[in-house]
PDB file of N, CA and C in Angstrom:
ATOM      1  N   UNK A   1      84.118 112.304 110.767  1.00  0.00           N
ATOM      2  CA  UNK A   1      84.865 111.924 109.602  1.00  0.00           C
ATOM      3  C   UNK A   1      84.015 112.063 108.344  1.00  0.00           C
ATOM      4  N   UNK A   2      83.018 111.550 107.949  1.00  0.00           N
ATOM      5  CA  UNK A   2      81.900 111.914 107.264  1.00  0.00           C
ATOM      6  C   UNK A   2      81.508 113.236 106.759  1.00  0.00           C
ATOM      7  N   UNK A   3      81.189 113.946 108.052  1.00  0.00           N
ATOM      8  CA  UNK A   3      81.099 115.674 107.576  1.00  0.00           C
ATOM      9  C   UNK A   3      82.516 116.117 106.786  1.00  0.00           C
ATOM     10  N   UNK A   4      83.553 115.810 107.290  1.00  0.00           N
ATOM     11  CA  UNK A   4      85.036 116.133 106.556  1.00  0.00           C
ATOM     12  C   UNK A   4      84.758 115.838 104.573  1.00  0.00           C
ATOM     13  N   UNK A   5      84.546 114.629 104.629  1.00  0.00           N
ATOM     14  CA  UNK A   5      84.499 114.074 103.454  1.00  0.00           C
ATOM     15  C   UNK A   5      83.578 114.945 102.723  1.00  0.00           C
ATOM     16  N   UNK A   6      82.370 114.875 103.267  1.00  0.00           N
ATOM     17  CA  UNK A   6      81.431 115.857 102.830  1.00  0.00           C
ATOM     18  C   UNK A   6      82.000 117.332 102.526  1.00  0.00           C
ATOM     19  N   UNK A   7      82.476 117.866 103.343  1.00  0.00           N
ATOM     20  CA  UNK A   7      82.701 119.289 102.883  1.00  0.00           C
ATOM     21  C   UNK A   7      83.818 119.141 102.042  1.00  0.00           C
ATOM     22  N   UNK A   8      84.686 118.117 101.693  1.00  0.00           N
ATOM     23  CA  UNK A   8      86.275 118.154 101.408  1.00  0.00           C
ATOM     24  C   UNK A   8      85.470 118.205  99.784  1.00  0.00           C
ATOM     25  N   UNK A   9      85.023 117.070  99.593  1.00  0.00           N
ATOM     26  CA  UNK A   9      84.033 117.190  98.013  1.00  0.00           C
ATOM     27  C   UNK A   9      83.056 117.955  97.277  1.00  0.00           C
ATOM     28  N   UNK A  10      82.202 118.845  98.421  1.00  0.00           N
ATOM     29  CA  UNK A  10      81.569 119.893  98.241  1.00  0.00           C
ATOM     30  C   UNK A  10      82.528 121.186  98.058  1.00  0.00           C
ATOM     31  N   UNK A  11      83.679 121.197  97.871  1.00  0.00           N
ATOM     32  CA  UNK A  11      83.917 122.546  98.130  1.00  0.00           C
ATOM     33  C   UNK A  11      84.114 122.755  95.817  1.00  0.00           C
ATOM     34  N   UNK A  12      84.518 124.043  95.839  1.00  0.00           N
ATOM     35  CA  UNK A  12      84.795 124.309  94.550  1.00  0.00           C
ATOM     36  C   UNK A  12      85.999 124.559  93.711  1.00  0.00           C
ATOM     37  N   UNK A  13      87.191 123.702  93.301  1.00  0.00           N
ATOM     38  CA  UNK A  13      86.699 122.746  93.176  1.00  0.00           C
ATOM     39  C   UNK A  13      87.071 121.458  94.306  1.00  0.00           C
ATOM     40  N   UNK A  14      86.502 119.866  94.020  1.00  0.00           N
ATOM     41  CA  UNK A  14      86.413 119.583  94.894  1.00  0.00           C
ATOM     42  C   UNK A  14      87.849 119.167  95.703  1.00  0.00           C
ATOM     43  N   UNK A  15      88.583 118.927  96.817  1.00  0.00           N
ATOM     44  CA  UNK A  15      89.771 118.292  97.278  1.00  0.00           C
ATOM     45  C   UNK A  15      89.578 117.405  97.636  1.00  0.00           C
ATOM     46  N   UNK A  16      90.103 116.645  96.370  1.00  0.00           N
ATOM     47  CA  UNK A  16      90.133 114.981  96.200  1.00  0.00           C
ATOM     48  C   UNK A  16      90.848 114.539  97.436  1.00  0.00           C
ATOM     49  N   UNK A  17      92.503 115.032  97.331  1.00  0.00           N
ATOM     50  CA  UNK A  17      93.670 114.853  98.656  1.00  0.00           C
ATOM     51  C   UNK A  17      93.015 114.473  99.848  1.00  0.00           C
ATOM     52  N   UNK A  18      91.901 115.582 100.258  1.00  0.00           N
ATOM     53  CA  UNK A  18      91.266 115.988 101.778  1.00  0.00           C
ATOM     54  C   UNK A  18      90.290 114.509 101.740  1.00  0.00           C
ATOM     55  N   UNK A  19      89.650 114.666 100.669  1.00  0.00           N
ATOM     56  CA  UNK A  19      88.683 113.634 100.229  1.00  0.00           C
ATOM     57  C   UNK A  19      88.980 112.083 100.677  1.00  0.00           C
ATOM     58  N   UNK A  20      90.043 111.539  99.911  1.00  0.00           N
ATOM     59  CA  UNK A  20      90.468 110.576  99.707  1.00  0.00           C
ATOM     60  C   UNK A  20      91.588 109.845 101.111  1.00  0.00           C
ATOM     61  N   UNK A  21      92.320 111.507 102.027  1.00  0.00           N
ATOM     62  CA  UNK A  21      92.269 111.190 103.328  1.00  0.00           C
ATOM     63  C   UNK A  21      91.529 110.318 104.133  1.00  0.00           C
ATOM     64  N   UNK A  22      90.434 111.070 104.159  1.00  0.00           N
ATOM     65  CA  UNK A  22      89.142 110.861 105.186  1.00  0.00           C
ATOM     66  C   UNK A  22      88.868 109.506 104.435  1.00  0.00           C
ATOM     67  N   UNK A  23      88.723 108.955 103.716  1.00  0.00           N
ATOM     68  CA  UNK A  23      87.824 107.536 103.234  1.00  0.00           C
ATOM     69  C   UNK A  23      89.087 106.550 103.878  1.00  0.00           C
ATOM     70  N   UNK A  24      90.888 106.885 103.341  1.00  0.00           N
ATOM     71  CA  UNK A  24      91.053 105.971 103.979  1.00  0.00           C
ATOM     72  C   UNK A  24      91.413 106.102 105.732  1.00  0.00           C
ATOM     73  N   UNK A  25      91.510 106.992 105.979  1.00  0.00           N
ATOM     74  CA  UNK A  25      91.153 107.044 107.630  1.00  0.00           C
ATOM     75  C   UNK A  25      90.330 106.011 108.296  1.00  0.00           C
ATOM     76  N   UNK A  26      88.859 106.502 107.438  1.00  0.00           N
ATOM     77  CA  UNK A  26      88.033 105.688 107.702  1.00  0.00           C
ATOM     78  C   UNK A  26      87.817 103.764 107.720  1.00  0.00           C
ATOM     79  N   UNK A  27      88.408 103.888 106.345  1.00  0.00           N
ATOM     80  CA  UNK A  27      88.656 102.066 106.109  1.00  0.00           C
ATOM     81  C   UNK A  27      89.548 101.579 107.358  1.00  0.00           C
ATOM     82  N   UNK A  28      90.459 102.684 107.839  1.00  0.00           N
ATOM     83  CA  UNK A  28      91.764 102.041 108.692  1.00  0.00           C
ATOM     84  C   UNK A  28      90.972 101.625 109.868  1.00  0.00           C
ATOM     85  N   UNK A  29      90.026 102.637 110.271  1.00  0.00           N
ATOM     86  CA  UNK A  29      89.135 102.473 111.453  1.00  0.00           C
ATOM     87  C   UNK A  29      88.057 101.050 111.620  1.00  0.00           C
ATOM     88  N   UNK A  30      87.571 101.169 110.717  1.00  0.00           N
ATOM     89  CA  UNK A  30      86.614 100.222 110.360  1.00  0.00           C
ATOM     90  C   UNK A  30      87.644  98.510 110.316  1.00  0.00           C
ATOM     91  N   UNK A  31      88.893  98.903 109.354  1.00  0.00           N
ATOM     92  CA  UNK A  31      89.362  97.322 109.462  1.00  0.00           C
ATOM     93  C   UNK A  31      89.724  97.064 111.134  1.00  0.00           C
ATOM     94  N   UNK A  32      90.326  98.276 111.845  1.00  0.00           N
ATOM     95  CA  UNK A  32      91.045  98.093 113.170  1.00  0.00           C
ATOM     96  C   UNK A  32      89.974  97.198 113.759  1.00  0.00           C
ATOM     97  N   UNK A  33      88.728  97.599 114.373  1.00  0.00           N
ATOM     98  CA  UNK A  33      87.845  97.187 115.095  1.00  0.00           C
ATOM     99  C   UNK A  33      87.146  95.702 114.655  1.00  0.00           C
ATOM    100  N   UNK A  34      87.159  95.044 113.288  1.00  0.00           N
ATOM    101  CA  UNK A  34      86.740  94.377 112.773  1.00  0.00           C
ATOM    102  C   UNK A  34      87.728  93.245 113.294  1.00  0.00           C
ATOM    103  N   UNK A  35      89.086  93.532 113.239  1.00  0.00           N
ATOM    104  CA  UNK A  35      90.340  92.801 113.677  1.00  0.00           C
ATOM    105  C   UNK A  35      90.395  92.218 114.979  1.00  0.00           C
ATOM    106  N   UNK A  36      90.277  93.588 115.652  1.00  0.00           N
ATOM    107  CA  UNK A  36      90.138  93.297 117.315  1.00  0.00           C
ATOM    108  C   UNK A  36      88.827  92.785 117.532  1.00  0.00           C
ATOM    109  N   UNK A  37      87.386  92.667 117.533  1.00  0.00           N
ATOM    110  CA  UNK A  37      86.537  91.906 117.496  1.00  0.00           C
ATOM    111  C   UNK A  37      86.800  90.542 117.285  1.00  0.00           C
ATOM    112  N   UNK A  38      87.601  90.100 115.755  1.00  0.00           N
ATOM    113  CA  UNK A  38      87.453  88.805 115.935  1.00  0.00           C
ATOM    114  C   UNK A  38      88.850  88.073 116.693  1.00  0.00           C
ATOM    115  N   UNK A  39      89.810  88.903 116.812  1.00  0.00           N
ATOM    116  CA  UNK A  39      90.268  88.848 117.872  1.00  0.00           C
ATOM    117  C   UNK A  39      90.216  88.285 119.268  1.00  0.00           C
ATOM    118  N   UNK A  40      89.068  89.160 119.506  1.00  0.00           N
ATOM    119  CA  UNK A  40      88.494  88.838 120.537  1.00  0.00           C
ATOM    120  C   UNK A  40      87.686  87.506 120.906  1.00  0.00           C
ATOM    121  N   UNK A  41      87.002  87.685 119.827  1.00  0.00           N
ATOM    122  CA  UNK A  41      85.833  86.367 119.610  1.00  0.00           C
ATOM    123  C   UNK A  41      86.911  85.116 119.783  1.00  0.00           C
ATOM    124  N   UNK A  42      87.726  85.272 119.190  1.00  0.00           N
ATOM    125  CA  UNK A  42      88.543  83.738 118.924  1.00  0.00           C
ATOM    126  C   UNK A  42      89.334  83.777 120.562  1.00  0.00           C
ATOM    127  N   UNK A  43      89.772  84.662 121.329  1.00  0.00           N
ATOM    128  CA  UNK A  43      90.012  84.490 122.527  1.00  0.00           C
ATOM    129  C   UNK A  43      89.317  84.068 123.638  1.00  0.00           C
ATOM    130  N   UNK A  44      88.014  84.072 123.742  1.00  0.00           N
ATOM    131  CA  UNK A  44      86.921  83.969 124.057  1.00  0.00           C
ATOM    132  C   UNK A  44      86.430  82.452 123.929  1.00  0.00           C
ATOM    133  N   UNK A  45      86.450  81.907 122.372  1.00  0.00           N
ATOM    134  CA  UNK A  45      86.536  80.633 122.396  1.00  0.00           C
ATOM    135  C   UNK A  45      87.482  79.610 122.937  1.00  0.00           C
ATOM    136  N   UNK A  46      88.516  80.036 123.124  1.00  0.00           N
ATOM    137  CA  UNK A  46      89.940  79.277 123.581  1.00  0.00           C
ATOM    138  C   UNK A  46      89.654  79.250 124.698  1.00  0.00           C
ATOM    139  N   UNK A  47      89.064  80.468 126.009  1.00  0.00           N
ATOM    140  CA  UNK A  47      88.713  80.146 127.130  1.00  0.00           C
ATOM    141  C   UNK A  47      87.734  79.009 127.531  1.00  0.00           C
ATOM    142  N   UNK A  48      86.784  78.651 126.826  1.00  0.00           N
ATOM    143  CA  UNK A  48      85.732  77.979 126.571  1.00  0.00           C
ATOM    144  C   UNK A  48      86.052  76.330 126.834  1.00  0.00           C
TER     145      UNK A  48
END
């Protein structure tokens, strides 16, 4: 995802569209796992 971003902004000129894809792709990814972690964590405590 990274390399994408990278080349999407490097190119001439740059594609913001392609650009601005990939970042929020990325946020979506990053919130998903952050979610399910504490998710998790708090399920984990309830067993407890």
């Amino acid at each position: 995802m990274v390399m994408g971003m990278i080349f999407s902004i490097m190119t001439n000129p740059p594609n913001l569209v392609m650009f601005y894809g990939h970042l929020a792709g990325a946020l979506v990814v990053v919130a998903y796992y952050t979610y399910s972690g504490r998710k998790k964590r708090q399920n984990e405590k309830k067993r407890k």
